[in-house]
N, C-alpha and C. Protein backbone atom coordinates (compact mmCIF):
# COMPACT_ATOMS: atom_id res chain seq x y z
N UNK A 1 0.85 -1.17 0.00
CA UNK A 1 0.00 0.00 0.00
C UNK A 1 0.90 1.24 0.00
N UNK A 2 0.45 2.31 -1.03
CA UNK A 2 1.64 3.13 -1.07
C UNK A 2 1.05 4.71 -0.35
N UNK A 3 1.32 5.31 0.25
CA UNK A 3 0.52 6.46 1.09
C UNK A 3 1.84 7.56 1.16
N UNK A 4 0.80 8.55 1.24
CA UNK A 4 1.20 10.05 1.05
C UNK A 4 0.86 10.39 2.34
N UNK A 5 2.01 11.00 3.01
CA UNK A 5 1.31 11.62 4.64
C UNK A 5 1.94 12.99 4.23
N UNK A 6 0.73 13.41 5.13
CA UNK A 6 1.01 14.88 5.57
C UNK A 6 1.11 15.55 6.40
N UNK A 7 1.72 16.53 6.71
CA UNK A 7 1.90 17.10 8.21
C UNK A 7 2.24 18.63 7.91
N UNK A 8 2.46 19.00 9.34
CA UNK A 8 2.12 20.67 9.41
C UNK A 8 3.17 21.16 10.18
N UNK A 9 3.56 19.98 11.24
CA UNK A 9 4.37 20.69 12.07
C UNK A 9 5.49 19.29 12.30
N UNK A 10 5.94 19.14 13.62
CA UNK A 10 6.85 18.16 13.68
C UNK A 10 7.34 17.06 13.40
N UNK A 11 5.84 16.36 13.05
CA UNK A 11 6.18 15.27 12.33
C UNK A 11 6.20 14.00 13.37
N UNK A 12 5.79 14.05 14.71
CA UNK A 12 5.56 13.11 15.03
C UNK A 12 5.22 11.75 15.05
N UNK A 13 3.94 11.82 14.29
CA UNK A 13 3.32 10.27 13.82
C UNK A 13 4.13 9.72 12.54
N UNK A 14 4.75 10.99 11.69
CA UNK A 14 5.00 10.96 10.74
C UNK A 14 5.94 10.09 11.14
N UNK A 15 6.66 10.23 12.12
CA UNK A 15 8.06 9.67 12.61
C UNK A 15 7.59 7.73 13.02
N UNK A 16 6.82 8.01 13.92
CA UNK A 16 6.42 6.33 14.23
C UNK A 16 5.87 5.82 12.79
N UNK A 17 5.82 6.35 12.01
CA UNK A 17 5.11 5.22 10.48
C UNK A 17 6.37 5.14 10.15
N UNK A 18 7.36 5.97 9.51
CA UNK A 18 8.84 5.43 9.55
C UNK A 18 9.29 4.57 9.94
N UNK A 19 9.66 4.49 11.40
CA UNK A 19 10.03 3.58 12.64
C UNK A 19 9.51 2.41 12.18
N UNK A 20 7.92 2.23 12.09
CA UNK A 20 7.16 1.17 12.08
C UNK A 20 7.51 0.33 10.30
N UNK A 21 8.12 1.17 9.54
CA UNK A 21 8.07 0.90 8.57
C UNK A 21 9.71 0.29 8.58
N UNK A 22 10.71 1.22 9.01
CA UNK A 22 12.20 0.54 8.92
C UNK A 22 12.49 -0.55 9.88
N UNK A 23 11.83 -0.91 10.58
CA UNK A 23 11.75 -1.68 11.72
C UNK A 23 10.76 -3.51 10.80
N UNK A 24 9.88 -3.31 10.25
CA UNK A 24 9.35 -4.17 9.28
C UNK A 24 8.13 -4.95 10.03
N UNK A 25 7.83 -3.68 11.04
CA UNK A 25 5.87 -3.56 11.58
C UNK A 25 5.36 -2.77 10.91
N UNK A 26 5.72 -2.36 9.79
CA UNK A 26 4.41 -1.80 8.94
C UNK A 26 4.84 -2.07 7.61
N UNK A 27 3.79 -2.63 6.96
CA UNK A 27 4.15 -3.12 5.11
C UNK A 27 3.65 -2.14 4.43
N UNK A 28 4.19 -0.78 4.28
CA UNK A 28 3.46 0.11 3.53
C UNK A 28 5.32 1.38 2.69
N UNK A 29 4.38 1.37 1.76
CA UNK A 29 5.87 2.37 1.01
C UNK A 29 5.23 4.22 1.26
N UNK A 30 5.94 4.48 2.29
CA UNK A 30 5.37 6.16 2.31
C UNK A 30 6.83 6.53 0.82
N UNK A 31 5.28 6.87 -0.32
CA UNK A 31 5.45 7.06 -1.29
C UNK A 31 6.14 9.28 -1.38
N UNK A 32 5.38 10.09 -0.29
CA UNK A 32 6.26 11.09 -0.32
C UNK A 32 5.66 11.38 1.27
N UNK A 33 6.54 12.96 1.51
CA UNK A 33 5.35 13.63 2.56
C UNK A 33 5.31 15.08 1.87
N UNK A 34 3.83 15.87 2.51
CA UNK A 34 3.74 16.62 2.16
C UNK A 34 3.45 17.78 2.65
N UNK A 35 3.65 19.06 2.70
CA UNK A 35 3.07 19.92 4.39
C UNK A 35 2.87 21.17 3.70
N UNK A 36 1.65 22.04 4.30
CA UNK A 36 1.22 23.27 4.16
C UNK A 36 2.72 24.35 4.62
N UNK A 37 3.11 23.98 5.07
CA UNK A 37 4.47 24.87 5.56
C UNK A 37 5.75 24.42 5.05
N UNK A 38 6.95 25.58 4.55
CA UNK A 38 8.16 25.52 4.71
C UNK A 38 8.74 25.07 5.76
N UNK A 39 9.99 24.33 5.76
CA UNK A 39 11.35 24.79 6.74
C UNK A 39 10.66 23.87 8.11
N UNK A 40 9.53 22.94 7.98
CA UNK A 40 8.94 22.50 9.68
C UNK A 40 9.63 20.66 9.78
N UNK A 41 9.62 20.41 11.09
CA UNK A 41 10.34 19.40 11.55
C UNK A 41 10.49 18.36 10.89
N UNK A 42 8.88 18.20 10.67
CA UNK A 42 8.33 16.80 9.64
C UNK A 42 8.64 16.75 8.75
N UNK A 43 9.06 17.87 7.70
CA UNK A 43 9.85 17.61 6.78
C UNK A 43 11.04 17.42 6.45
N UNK A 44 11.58 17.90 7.69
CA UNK A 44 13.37 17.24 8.37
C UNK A 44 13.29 15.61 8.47
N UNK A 45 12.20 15.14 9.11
CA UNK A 45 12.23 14.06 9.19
C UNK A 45 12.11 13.05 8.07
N UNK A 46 11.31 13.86 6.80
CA UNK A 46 10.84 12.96 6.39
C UNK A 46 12.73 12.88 5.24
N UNK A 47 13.36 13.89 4.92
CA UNK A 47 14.60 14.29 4.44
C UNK A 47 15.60 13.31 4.55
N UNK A 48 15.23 13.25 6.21
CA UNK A 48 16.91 12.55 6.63
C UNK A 48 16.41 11.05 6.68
N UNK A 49 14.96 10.74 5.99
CA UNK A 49 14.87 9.33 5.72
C UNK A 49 14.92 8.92 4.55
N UNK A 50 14.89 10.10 3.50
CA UNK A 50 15.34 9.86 1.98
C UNK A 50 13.84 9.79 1.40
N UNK A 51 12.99 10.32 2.01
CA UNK A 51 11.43 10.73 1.63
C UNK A 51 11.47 12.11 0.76
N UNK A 52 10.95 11.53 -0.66
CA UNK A 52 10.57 12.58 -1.32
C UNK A 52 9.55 13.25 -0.48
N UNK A 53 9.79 14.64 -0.48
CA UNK A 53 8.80 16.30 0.05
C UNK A 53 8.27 17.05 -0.77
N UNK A 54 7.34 17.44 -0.68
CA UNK A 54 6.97 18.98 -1.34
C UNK A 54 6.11 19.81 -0.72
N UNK A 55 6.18 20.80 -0.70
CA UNK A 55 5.09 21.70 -0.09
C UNK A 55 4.19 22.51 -0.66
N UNK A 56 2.92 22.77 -0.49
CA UNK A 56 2.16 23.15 -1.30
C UNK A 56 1.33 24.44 0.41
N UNK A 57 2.12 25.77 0.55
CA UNK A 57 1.68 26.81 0.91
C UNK A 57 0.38 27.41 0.21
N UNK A 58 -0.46 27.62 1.48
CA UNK A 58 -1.29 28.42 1.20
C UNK A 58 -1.76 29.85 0.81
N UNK A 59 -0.46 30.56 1.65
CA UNK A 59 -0.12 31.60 0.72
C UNK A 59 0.40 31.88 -0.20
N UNK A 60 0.70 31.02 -1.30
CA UNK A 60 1.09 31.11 -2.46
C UNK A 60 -0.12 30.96 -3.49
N UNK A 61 -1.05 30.77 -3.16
CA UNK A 61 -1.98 30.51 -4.22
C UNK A 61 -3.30 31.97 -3.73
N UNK A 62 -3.70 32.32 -4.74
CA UNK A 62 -4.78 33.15 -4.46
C UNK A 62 -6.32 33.06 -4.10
N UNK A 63 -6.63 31.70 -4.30
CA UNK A 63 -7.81 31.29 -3.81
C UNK A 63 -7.37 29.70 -2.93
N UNK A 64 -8.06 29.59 -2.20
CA UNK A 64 -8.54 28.34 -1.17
C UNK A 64 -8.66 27.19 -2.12
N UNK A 65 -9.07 27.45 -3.49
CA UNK A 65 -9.41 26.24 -4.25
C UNK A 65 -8.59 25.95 -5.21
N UNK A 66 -7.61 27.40 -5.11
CA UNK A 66 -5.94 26.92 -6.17
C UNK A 66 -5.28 26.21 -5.15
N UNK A 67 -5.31 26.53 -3.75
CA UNK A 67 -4.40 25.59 -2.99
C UNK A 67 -4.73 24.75 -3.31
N UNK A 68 -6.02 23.99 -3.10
CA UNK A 68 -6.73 22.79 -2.92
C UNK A 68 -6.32 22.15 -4.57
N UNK A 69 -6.67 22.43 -5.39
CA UNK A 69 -6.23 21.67 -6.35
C UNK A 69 -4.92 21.22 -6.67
N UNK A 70 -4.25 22.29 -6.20
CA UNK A 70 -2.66 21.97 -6.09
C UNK A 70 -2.46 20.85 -5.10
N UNK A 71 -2.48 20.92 -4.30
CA UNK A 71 -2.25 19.46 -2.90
C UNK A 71 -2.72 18.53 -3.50
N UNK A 72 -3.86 18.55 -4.53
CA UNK A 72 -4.44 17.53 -4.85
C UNK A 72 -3.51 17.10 -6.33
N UNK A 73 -3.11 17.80 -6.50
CA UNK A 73 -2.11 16.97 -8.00
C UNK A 73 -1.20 16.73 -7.34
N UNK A 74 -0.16 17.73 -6.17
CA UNK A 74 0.93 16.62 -5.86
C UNK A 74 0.71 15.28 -5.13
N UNK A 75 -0.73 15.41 -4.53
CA UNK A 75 -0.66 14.38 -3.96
C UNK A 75 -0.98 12.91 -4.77
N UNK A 76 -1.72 13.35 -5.76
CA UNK A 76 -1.89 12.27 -6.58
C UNK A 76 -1.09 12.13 -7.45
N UNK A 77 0.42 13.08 -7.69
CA UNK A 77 1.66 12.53 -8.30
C UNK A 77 2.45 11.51 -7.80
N UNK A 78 2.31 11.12 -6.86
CA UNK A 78 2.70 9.89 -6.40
C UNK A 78 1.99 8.45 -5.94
N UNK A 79 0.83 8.88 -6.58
CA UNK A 79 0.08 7.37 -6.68
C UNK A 79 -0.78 7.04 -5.99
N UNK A 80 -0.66 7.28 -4.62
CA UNK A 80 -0.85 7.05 -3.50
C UNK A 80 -2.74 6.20 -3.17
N UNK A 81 -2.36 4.63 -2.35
CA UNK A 81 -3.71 4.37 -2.41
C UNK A 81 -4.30 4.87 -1.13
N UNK A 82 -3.56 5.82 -0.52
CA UNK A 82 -4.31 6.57 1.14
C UNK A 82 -3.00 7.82 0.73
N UNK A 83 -3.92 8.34 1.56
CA UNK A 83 -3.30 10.13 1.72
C UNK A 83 -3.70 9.91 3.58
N UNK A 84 -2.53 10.23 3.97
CA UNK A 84 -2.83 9.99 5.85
C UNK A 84 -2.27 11.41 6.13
N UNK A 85 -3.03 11.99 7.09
CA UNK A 85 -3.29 13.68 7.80
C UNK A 85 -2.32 13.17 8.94
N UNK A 86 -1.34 13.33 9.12
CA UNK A 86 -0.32 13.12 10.10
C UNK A 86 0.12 14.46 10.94
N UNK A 87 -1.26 14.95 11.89
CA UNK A 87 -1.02 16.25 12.23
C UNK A 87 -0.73 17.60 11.16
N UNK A 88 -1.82 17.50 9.62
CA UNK A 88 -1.81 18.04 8.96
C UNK A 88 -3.17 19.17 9.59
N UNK A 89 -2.81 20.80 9.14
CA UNK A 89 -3.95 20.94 10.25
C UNK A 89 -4.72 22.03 8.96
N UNK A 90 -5.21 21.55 8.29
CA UNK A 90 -5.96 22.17 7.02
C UNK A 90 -6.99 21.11 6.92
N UNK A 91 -8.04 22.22 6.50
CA UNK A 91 -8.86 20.83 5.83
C UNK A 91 -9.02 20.99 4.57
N UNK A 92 -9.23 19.91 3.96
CA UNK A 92 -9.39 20.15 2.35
C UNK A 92 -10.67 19.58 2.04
N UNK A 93 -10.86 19.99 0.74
CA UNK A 93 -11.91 20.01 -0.03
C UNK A 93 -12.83 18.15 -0.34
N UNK A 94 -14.08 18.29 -0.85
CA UNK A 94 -14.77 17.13 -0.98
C UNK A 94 -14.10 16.41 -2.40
N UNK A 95 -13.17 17.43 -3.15
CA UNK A 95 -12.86 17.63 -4.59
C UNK A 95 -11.26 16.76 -4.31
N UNK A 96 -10.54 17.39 -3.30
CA UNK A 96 -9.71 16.19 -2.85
C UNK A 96 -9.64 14.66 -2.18
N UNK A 97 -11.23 15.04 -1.45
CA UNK A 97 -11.26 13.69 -0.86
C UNK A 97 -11.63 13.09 -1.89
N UNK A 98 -12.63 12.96 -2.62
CA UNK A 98 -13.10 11.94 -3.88
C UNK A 98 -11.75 12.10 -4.81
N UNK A 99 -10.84 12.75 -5.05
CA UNK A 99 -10.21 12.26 -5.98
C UNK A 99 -8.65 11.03 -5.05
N UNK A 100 -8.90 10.80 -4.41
CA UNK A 100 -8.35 9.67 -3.50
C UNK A 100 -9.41 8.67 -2.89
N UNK A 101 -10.29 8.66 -3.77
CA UNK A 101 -11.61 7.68 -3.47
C UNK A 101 -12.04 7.90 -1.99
N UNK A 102 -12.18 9.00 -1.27
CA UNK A 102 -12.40 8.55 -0.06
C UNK A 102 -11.13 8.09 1.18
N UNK A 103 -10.46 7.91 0.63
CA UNK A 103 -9.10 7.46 1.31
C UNK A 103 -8.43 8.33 2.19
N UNK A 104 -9.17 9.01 3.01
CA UNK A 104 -7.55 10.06 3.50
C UNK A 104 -8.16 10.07 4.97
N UNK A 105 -7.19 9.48 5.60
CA UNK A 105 -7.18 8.86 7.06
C UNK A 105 -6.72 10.08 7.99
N UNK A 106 -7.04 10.60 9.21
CA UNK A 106 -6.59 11.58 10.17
C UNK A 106 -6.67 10.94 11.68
N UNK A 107 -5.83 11.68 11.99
CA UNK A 107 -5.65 11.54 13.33
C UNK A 107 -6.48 13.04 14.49
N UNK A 108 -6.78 12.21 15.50
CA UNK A 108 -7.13 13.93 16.29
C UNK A 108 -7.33 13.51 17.80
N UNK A 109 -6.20 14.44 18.61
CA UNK A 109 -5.89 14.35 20.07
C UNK A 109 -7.13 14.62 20.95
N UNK A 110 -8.43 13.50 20.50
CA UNK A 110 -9.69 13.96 21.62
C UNK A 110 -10.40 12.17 20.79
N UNK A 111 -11.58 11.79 21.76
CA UNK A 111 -12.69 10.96 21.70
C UNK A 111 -13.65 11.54 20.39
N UNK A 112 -13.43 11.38 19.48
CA UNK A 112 -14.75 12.46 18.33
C UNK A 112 -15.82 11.14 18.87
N UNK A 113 -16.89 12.02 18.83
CA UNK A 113 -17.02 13.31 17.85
C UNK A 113 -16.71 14.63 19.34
N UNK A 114 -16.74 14.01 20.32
CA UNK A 114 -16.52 15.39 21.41
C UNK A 114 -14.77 16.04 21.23
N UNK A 115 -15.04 16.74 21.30
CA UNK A 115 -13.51 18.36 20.69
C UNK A 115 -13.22 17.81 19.77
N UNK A 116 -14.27 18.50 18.37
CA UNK A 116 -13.16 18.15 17.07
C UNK A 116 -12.72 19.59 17.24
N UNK A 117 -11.54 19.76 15.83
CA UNK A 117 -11.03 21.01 15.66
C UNK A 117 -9.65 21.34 16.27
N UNK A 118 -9.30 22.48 16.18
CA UNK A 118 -7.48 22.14 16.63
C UNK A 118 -7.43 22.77 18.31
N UNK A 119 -8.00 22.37 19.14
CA UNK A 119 -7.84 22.67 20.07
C UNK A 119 -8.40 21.40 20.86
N UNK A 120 -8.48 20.63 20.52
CA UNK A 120 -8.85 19.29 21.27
C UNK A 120 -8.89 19.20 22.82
N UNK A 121 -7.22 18.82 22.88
CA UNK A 121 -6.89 18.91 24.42
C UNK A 121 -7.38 19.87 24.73
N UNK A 122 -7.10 20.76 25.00
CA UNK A 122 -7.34 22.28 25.76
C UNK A 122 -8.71 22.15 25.88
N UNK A 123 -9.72 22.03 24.26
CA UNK A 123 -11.42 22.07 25.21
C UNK A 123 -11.55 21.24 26.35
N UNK A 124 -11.07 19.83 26.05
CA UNK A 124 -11.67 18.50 26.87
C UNK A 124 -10.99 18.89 28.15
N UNK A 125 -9.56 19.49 28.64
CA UNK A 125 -9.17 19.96 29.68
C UNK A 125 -10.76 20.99 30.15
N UNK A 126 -10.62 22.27 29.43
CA UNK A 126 -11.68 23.44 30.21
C UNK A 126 -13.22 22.92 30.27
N UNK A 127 -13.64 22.06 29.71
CA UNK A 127 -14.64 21.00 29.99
C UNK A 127 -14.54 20.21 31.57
N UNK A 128 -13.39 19.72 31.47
CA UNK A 128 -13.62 19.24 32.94
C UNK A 128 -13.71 17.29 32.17
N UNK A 129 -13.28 16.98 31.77
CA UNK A 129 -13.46 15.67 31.56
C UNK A 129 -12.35 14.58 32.61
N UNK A 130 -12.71 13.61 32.88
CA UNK A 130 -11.74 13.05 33.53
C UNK A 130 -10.99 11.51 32.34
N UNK A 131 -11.34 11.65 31.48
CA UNK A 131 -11.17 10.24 30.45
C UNK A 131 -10.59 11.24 28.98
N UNK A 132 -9.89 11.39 28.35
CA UNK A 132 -10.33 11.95 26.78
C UNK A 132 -9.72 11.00 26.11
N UNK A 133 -8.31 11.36 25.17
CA UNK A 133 -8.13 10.03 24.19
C UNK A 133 -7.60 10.89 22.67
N UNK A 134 -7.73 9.87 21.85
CA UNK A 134 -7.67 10.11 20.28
C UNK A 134 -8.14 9.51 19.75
N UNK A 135 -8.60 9.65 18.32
CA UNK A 135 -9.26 8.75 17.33
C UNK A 135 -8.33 8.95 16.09
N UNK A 136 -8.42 7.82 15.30
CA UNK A 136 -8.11 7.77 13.76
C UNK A 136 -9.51 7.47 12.69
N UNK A 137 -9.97 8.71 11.82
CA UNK A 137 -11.13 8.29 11.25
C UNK A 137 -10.78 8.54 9.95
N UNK A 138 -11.38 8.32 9.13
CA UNK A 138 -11.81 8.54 7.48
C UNK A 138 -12.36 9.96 7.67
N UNK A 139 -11.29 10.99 7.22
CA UNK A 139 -11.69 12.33 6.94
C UNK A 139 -13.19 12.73 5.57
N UNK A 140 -13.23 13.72 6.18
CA UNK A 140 -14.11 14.15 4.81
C UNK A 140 -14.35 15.70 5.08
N UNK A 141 -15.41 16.32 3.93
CA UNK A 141 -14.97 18.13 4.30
C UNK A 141 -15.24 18.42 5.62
N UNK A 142 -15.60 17.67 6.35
CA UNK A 142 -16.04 18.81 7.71
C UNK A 142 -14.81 18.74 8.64
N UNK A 143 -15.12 19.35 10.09
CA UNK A 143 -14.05 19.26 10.99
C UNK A 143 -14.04 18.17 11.74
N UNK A 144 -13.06 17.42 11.44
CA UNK A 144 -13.07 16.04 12.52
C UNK A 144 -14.36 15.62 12.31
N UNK A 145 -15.03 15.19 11.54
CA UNK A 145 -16.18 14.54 10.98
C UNK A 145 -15.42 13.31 10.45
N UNK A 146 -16.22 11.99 10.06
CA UNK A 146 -15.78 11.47 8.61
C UNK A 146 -16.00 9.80 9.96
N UNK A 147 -16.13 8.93 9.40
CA UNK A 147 -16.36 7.32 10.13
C UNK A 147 -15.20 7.10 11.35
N UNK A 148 -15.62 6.99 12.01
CA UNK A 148 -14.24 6.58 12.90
C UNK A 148 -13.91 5.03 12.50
N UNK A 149 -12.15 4.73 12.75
CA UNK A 149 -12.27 3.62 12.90
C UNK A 149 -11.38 3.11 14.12
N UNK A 150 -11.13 3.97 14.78
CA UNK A 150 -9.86 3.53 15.81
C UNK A 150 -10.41 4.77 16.86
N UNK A 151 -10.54 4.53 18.46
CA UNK A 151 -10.24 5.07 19.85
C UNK A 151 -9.19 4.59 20.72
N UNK A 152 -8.67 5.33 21.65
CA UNK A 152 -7.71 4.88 22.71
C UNK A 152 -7.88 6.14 23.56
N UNK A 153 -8.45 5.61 24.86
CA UNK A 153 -8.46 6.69 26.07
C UNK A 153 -7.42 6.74 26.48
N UNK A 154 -7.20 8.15 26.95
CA UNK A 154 -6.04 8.41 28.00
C UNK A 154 -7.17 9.17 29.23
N UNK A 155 -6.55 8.61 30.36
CA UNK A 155 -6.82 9.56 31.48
C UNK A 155 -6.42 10.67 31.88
N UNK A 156 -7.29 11.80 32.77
CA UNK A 156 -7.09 13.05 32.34
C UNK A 156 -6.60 12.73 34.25
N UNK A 157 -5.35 13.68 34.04
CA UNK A 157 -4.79 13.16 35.81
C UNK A 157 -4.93 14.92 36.08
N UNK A 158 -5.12 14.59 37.46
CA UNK A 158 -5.70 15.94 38.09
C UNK A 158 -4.51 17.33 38.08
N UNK A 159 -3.53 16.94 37.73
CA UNK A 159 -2.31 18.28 37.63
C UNK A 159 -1.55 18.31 36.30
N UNK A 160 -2.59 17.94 35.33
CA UNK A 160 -2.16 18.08 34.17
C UNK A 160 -2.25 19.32 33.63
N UNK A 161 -1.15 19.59 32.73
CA UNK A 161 -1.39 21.02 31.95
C UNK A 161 -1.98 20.21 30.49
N UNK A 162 -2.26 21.57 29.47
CA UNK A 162 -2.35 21.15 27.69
C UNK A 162 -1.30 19.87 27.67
N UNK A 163 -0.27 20.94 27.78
CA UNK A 163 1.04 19.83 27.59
C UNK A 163 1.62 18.70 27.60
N UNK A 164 1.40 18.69 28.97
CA UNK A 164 1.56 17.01 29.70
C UNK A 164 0.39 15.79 28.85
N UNK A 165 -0.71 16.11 29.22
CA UNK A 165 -2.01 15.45 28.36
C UNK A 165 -1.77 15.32 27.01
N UNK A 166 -1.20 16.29 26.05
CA UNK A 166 -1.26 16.35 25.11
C UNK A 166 0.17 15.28 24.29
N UNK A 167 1.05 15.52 25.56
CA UNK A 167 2.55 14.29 25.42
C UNK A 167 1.73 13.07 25.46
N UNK A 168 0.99 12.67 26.40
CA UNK A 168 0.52 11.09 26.64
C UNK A 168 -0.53 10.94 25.90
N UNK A 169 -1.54 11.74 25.15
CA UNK A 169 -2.73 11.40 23.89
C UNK A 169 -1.08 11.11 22.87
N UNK A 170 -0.14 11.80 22.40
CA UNK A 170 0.20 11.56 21.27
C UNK A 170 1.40 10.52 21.14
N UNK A 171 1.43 9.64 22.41
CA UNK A 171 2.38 8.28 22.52
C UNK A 171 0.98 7.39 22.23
N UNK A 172 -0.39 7.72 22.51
CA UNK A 172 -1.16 6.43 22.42
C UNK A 172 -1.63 6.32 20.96
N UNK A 173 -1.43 8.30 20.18
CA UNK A 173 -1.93 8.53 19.03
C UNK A 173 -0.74 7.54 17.98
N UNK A 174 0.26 7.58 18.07
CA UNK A 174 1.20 6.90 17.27
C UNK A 174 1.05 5.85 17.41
N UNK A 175 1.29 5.38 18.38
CA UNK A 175 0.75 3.79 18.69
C UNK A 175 -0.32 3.08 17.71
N UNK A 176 -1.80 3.76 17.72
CA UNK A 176 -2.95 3.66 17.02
C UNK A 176 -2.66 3.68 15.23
N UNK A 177 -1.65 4.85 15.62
CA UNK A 177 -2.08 5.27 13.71
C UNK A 177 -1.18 4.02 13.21
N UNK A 178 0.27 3.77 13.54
CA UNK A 178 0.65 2.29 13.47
C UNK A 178 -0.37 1.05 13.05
N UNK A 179 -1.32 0.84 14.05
CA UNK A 179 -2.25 -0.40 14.28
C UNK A 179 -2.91 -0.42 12.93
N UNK A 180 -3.59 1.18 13.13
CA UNK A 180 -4.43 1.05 12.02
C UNK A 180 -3.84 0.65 10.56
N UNK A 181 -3.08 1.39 9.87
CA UNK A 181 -2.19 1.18 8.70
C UNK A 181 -2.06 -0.10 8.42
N UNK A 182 -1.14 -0.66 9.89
CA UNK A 182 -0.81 -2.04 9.23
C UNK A 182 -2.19 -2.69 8.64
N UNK A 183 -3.47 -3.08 10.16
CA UNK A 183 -4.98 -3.39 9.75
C UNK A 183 -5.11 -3.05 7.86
N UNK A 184 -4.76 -1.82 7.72
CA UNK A 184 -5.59 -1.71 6.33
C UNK A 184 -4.94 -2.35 5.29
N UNK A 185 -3.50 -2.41 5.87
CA UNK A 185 -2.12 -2.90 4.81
C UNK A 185 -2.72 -4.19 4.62
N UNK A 186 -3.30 -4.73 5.42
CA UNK A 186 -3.36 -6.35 5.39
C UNK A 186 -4.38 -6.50 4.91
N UNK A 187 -5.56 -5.77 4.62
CA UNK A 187 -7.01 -5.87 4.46
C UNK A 187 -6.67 -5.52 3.15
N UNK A 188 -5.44 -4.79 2.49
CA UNK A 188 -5.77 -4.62 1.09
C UNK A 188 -4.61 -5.43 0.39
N UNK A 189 -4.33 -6.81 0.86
CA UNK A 189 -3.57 -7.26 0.52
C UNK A 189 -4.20 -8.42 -0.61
């Protein structure tokens, strides 16, 4: 299975599908990566693994739907039978999801459908929850919408900051996005 991830910032998960992949727990060829931003971690990472990059900025294009078509040709310049949101924090169009059949997998540091959107932790913290978590679902245009197919709670401990919570959702989030991949690697074998 050949997949296109994307990311925005460090590159975290981006990093455990690597791992999981040079290590030979995950049967999948990350075919490139790709990120709304210059010069960010994840694309260090993906560099010093010999991962073709490209970036497709949003301020470079003049409408929302030149970006969008653009992400959507590089991303489908490399084949790719999943496009995975690896802490990519844009959403894109219904025009990208159907032209990857539906395929484009995300990750998000909360239980969906409760705190979608990029502030996850932080709501489910000022909420008052004592349980939150992450999910991996089948994106689509809305926010953190789209089928779930993967949960994992983390407990919310009483002297936690964003921070702390947000370190231990994204050791269980890598963990997951791992599981899942391989699951699909094998299901589309």
């Amino acid at each position: 299975m050949r997949i296109v991830v994307l990311v925005s910032g460090s590159g975290s998960n981006l990093q455990a599908i690597i791992d999981a992949v040079s290590k030979g727990r995950l049967d999948v060829e990350i075919a490139a990566v790709g990120s709304d931003r210059p010069g960010i971690l994840g694309l260090e990472r993906a560099e010093a693994a010999g991962l073709p990059t490209f970036v497709v900025a949003p301020k470079d294009f003049e409408s929302r739907a030149e970006w969008d078509a653009e992400l959507t040709r590089q991303c489908a310049a490399h084949a790719p039978d999943m496009i995975v949101s690896a802490g990519f924090m844009r959403i894109v169009s219904g025009s990208f999801i159907d032209a990857v059949g539906g395929r484009y997998l995300n990750t998000h540091p909360a239980l969906l459908p409760a705190f979608p959107g990029a502030h996850g932790v932080r709501d489910a913290l000022a909420y008052g929850v004592k349980v939150t978590g992450c999910t991996v679902h089948w994106a689509d245009e809305g926010v953190d919408t789209g089928p779930i197919i993967a949960q994992r709670a983390v407990e919310v401990r009483p002297d936690d900051t964003e921070e702390s919570l947000h370190e231990r959702i994204k050791v269980e989030e890598r963990e997951m996005l791992v599981d899942v991949l391989r699951d699909l690697a094998a299901s589309a074998e």
